[in-house]
C-alpha atoms as a PDB file:
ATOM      1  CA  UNK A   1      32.878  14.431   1.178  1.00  0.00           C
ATOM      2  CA  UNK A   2      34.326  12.256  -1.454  1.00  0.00           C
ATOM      3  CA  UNK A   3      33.169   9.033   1.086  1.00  0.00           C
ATOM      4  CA  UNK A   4      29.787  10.113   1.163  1.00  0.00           C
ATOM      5  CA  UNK A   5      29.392  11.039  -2.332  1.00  0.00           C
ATOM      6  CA  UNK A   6      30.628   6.853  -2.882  1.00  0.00           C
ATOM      7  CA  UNK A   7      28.202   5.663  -0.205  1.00  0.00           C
ATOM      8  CA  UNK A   8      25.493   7.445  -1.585  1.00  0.00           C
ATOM      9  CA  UNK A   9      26.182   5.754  -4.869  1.00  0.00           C
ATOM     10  CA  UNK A  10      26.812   2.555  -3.446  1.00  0.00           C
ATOM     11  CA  UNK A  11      23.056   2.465  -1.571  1.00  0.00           C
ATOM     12  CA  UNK A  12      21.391   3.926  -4.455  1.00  0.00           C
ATOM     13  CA  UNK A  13      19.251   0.510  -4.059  1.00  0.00           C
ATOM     14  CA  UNK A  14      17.334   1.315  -1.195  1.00  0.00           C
ATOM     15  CA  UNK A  15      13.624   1.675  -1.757  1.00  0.00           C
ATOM     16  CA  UNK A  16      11.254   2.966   0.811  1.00  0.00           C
ATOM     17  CA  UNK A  17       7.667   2.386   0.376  1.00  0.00           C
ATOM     18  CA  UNK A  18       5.618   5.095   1.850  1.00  0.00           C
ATOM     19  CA  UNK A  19       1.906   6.452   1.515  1.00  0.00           C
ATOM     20  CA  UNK A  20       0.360   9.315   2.816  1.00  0.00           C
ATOM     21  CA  UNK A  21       3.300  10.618   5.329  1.00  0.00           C
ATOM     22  CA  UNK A  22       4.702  13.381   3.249  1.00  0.00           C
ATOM     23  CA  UNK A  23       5.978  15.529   5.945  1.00  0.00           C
ATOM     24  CA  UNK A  24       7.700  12.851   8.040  1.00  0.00           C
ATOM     25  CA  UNK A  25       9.499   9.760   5.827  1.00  0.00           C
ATOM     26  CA  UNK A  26      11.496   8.204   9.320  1.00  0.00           C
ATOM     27  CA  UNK A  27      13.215   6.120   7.228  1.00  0.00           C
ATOM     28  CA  UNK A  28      14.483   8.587   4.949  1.00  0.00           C
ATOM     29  CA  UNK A  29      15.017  10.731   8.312  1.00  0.00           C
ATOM     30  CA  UNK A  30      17.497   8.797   9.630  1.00  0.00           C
ATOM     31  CA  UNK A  31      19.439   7.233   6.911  1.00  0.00           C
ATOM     32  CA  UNK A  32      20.038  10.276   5.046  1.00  0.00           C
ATOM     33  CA  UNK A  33      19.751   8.536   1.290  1.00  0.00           C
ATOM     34  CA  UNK A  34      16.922   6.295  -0.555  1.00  0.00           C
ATOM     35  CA  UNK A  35      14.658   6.434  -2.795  1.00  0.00           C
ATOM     36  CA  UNK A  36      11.329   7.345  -1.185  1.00  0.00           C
ATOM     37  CA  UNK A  37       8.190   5.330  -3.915  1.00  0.00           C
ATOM     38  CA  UNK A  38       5.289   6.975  -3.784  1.00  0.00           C
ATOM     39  CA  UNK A  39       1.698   6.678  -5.898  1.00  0.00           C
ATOM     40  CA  UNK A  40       1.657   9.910  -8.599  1.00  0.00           C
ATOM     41  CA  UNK A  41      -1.231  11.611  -6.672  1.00  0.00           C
ATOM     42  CA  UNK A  42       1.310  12.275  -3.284  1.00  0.00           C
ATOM     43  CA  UNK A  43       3.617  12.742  -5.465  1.00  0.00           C
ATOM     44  CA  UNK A  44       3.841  16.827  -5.793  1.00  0.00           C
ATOM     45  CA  UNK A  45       2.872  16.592  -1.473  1.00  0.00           C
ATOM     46  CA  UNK A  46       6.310  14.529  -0.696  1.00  0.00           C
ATOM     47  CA  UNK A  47       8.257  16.606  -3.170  1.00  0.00           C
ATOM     48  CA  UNK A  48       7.793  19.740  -0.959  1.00  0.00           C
ATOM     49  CA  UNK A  49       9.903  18.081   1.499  1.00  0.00           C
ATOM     50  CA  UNK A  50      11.884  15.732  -0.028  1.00  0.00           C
ATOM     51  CA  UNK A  51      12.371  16.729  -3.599  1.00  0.00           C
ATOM     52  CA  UNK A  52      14.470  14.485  -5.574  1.00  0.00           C
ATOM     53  CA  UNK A  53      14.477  11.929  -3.676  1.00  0.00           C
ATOM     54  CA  UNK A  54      10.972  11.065  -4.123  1.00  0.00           C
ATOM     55  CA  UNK A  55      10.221   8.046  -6.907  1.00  0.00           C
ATOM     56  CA  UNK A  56       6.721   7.888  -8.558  1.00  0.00           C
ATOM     57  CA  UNK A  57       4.707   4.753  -9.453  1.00  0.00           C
ATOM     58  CA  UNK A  58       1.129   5.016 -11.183  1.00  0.00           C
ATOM     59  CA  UNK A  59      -1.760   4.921  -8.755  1.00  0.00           C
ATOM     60  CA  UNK A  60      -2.625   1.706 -10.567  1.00  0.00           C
ATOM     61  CA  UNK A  61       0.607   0.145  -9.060  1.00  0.00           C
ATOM     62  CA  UNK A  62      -0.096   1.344  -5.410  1.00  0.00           C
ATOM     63  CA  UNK A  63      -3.005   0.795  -2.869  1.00  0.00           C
ATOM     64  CA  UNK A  64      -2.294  -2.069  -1.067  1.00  0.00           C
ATOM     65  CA  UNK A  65       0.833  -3.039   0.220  1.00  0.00           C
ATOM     66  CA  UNK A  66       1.871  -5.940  -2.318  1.00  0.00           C
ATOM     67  CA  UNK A  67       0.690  -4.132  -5.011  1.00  0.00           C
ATOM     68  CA  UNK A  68       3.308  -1.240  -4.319  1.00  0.00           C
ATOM     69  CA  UNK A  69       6.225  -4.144  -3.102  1.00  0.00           C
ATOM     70  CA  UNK A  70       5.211  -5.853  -6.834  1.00  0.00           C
ATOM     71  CA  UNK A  71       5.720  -2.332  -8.157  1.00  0.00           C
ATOM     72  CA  UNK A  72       9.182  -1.821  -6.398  1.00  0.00           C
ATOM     73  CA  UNK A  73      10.342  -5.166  -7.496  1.00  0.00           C
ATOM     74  CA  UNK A  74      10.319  -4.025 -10.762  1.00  0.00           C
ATOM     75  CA  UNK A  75      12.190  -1.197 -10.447  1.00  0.00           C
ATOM     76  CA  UNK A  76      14.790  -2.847  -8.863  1.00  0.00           C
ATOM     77  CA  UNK A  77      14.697  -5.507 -12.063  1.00  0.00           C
ATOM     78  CA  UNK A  78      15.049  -2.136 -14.665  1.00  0.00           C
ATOM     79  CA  UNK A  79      17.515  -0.342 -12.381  1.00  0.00           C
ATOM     80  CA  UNK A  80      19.501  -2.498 -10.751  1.00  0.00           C
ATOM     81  CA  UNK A  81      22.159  -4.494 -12.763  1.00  0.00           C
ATOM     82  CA  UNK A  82      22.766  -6.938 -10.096  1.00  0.00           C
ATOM     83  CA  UNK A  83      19.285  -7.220  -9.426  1.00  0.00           C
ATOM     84  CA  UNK A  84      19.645  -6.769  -5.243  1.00  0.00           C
ATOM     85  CA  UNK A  85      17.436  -3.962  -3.456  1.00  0.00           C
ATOM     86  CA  UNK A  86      16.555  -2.644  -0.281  1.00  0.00           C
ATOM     87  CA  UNK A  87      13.054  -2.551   0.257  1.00  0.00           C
ATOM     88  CA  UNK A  88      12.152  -0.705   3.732  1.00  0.00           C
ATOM     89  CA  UNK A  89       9.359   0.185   5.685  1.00  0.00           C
ATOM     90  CA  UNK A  90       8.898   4.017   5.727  1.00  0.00           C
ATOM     91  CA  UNK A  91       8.974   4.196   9.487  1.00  0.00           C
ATOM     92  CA  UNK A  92      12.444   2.418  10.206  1.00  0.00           C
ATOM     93  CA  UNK A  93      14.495   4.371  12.602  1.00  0.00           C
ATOM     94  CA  UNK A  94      17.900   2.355  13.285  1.00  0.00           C
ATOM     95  CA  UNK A  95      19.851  -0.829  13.542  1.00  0.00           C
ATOM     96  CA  UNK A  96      20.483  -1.724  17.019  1.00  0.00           C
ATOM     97  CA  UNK A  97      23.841  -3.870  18.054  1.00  0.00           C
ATOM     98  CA  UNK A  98      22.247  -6.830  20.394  1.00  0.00           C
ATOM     99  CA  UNK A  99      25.181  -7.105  21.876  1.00  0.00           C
ATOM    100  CA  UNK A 100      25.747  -3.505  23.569  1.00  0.00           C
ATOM    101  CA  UNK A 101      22.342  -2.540  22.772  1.00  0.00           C
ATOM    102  CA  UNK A 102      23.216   0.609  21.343  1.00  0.00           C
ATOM    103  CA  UNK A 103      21.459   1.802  18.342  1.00  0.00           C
ATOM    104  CA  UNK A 104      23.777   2.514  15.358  1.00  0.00           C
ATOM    105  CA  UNK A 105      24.553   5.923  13.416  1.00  0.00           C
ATOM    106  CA  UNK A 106      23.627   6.059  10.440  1.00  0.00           C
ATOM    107  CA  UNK A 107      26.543   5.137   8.725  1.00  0.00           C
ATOM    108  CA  UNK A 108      27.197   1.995  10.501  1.00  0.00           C
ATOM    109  CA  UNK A 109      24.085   1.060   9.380  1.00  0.00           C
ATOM    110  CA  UNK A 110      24.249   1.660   5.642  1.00  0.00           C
ATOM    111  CA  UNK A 111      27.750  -0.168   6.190  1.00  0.00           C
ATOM    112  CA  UNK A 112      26.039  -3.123   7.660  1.00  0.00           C
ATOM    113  CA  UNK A 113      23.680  -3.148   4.848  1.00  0.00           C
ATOM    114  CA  UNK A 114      26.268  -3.279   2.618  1.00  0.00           C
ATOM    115  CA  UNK A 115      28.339  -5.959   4.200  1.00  0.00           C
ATOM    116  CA  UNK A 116      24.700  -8.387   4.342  1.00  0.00           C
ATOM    117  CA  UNK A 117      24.303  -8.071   0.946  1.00  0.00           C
ATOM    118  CA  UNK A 118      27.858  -8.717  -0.044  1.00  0.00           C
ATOM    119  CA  UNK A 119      27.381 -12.228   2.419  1.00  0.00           C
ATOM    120  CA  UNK A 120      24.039 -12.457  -0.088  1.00  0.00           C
ATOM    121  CA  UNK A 121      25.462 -12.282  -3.259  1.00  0.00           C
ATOM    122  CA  UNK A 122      28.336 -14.473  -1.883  1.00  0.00           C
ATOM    123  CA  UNK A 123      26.529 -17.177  -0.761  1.00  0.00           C
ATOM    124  CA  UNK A 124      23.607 -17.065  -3.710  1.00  0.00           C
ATOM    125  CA  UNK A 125      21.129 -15.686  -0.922  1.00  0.00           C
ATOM    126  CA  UNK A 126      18.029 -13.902  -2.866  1.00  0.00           C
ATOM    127  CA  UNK A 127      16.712 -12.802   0.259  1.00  0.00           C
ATOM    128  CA  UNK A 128      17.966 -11.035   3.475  1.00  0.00           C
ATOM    129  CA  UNK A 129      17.795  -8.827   6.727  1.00  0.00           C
ATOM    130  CA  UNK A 130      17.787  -8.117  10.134  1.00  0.00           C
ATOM    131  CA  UNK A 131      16.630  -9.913  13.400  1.00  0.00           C
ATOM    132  CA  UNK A 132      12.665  -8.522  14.581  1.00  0.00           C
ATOM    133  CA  UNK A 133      13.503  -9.124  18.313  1.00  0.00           C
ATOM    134  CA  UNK A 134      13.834  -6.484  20.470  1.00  0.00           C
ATOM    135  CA  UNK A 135      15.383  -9.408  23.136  1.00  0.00           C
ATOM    136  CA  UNK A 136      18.740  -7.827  23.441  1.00  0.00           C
ATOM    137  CA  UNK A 137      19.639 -11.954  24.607  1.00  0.00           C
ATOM    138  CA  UNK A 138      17.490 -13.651  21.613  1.00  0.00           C
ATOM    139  CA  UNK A 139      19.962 -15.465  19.135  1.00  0.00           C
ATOM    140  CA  UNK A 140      22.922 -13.000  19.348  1.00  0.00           C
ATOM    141  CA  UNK A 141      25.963 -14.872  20.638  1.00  0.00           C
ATOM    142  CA  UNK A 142      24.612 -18.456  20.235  1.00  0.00           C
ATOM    143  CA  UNK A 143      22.989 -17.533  16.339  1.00  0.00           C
ATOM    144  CA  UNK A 144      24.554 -14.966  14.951  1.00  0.00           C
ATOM    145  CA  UNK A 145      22.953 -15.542  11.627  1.00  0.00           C
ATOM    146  CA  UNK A 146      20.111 -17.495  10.255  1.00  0.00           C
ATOM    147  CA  UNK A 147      19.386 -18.839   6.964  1.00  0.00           C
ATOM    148  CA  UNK A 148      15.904 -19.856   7.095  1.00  0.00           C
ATOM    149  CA  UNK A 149      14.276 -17.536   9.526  1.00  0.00           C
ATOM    150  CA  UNK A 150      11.360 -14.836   8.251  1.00  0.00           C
ATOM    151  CA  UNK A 151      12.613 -11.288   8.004  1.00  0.00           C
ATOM    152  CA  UNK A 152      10.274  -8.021   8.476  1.00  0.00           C
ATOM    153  CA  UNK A 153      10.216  -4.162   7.689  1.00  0.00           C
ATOM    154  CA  UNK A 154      13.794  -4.035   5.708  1.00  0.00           C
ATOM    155  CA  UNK A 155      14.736  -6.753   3.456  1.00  0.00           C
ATOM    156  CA  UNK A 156      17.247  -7.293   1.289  1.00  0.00           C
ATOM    157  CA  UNK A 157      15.565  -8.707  -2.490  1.00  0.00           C
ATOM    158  CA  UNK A 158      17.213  -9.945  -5.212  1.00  0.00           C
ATOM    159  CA  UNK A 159      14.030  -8.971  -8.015  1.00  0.00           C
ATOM    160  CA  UNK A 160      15.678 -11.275 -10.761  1.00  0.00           C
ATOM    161  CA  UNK A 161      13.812 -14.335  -9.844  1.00  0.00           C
ATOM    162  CA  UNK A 162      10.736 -12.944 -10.391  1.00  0.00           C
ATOM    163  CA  UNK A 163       8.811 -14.098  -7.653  1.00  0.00           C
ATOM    164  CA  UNK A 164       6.124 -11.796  -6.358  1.00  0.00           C
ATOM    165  CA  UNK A 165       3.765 -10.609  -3.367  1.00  0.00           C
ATOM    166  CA  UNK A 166       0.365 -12.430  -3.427  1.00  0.00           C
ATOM    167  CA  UNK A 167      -2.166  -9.401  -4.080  1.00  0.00           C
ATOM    168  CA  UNK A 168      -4.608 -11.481  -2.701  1.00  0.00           C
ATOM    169  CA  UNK A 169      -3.423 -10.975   0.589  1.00  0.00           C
ATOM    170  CA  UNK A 170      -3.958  -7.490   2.231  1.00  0.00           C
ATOM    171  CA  UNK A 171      -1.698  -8.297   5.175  1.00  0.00           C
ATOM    172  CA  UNK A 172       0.560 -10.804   6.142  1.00  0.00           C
ATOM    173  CA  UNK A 173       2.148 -10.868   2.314  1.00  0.00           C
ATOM    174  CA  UNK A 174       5.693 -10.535   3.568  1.00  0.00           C
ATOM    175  CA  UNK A 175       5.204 -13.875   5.294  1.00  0.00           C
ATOM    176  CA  UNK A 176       3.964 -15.812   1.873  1.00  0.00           C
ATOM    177  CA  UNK A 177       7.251 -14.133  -0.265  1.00  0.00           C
ATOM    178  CA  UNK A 178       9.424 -14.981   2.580  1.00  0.00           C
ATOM    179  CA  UNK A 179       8.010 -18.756   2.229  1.00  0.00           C
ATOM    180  CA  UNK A 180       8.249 -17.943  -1.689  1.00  0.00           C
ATOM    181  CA  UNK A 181      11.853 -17.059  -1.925  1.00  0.00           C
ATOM    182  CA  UNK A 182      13.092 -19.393   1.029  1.00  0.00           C
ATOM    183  CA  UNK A 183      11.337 -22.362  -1.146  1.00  0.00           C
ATOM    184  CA  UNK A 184      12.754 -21.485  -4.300  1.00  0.00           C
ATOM    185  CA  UNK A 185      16.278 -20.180  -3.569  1.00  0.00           C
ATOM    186  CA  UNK A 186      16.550 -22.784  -0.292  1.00  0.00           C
ATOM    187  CA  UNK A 187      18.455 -20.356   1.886  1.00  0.00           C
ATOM    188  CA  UNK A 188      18.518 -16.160   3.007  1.00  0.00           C
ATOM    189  CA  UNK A 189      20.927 -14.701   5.026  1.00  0.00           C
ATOM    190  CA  UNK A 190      19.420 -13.098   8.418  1.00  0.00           C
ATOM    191  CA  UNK A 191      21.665 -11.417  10.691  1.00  0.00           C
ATOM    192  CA  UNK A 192      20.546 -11.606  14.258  1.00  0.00           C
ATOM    193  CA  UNK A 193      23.403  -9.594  15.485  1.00  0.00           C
ATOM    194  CA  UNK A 194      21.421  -6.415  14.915  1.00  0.00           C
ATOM    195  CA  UNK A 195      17.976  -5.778  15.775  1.00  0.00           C
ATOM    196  CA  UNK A 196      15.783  -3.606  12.960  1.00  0.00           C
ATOM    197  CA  UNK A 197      13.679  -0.745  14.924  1.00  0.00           C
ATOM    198  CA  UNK A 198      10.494   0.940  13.738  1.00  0.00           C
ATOM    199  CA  UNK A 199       8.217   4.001  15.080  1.00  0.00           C
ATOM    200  CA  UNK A 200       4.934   2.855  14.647  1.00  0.00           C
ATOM    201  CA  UNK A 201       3.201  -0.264  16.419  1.00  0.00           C
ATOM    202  CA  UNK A 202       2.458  -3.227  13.958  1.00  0.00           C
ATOM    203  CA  UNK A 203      -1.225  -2.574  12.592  1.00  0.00           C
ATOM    204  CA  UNK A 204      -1.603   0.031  15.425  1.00  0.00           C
ATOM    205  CA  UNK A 205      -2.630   3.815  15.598  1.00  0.00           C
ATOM    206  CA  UNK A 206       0.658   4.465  13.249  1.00  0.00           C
ATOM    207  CA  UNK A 207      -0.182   2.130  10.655  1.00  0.00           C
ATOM    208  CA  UNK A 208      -1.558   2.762   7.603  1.00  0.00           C
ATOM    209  CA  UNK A 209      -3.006  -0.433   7.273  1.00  0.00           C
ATOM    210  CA  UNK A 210      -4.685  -0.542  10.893  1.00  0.00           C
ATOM    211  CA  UNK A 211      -5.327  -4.919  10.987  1.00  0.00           C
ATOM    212  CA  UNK A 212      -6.374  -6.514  13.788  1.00  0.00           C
ATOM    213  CA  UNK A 213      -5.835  -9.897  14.964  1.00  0.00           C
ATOM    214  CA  UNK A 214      -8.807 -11.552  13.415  1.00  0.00           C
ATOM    215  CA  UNK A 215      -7.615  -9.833  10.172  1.00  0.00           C
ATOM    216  CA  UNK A 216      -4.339 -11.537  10.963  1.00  0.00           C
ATOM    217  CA  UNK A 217      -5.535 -14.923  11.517  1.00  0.00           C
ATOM    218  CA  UNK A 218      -8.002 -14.700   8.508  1.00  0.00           C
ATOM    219  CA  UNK A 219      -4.975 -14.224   6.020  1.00  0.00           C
ATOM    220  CA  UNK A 220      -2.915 -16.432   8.139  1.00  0.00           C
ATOM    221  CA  UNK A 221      -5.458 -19.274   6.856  1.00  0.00           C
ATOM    222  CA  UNK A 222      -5.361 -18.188   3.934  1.00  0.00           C
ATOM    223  CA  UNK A 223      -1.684 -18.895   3.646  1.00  0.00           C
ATOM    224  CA  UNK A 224      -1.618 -22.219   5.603  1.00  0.00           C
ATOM    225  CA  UNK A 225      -4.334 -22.738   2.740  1.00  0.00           C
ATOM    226  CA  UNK A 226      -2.101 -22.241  -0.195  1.00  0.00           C
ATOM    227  CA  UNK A 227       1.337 -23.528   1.236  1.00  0.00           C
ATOM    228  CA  UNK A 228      -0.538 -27.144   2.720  1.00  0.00           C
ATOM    229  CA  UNK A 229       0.711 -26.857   6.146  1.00  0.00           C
ATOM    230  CA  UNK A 230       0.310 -24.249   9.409  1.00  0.00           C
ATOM    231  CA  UNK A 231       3.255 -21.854   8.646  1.00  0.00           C
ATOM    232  CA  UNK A 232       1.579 -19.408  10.448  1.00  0.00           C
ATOM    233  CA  UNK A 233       0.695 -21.255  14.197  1.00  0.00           C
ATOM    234  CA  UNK A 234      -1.276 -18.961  16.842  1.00  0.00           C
ATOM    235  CA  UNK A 235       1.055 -19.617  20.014  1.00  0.00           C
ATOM    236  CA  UNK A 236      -1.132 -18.091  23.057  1.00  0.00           C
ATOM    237  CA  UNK A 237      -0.193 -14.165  22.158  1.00  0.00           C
ATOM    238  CA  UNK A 238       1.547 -14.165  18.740  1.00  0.00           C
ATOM    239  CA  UNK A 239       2.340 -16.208  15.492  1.00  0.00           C
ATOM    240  CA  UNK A 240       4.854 -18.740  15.346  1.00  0.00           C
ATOM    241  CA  UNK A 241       6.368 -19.135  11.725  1.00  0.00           C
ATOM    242  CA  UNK A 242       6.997 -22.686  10.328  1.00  0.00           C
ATOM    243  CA  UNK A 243       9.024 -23.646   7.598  1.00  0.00           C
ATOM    244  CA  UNK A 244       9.636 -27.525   6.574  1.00  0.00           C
ATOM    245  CA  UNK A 245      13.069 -26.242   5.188  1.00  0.00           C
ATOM    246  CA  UNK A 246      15.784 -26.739   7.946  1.00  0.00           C
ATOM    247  CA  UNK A 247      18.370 -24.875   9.250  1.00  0.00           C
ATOM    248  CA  UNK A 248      19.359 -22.213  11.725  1.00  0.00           C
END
């Protein structure tokens, strides 16, 4: 009892973002702890089934989603004192070990989390995560951590740079503040030991935002635009990501 009671207190700094899934916060669901943002008009609708758990930003400060990550990154400034914060995806549903390809507990998870952003704060990362891969083979034994490589769906932020999401960019903003924070700080801390897992398909029936590739590619100009080079390449089926900052 006592244990959980310190772990809850200890991941107090996890944020999920999540819009218009009241009834079913995965996320939330699986990890047991969190604070689950949500615009004030959902508000009373997530409350039924997730009471005080449930943090409220203005409608003003949601609607797209760098908008509500700006909005998030600001509560982690105010209540954080470190300034480090979890920011997840509302559909996350486990940390999978590569290696044995079994998908944590819960616990083990938060643990992990805890141990990455010890490693952060350690080595004066502002930025980290998880590997993306579902390629139980893909950088595990060889890589076991990265410290340039893009992260998705959970991150680890540290909100006292002040670096934001590009609300001019309806999708692919992760990408830009990855390339913000990895330009500014030099290095993150990605460990590709463990794989992050999510329910829904990336901009398919699931998501919120519903994209499609040309939406993809549009905003991937866009960003090849403002950074001067392709670090977004179209490689046959997917997006390679380019960074001119090297490292593993």
């Amino acid at each position: 009892m006592v244990q959980n009671i310190l772990t809850a207190l200890r991941m107090s700094n996890i944020y999920i973002a999540s819009y218009n899934r009241f009834n079913c916060v995965r996320t939330f669901d699986y990890l047991g702890m969190g604070n689950i943002v949500v615009p004030e008009s959902q508000a009373d609708d997530y409350r039924k089934h997730y009471g005080k758990a449930v943090m409220v930003i203005p409608d003003s400060k949601d609607g797209s989603v760098s908008k509500k990550r700006n909005a998030i990154l600001e509560l982690i400034k105010e209540q954080q004192p470190d300034g480090y914060g979890w920011i997840i995806d509302d559909d996350f549903t486990g940390l999978r070990r590569k290696k044995e390809n079994i998908k944590l507990e819960a616990e083990n998870s938060l643990d992990i989390m805890e141990r990455t952003m010890i490693m952060a704060k350690d080595m004066g990362a502002y930025y980290g995560g998880f590997d993306y891969s579902a390629d139980t083979m893909k950088l595990k034994d060889m890589s076991p951590f990265s410290v340039n490589k893009i992260i998705f769906g959970i991150t680890l932020v540290n909100a006292n740079d002040d670096l934001k999401y590009d609300e001019r960019l309806r999708i692919n903003e992760d990408v830009d503040f990855y390339l913000q924070k990895l330009n500014l700080h030099r290095r993150l801390i990605k460990d590709n030991q463990y794989c992050a897992e999510f329910y829904g398909e990336d901009g398919g029936a699931d998501s919120i935002i519903k994209y499609t590739k040309a939406d993809q590619r549009y905003y991937a100009t866009m960003i090849n635009n403002k950074w001067g080079y392709k670090a977004m390449e179209w490689k046959k089926t997917s997006f390679r990501f380019n960074t001119p900052i090297k490292g593993i």
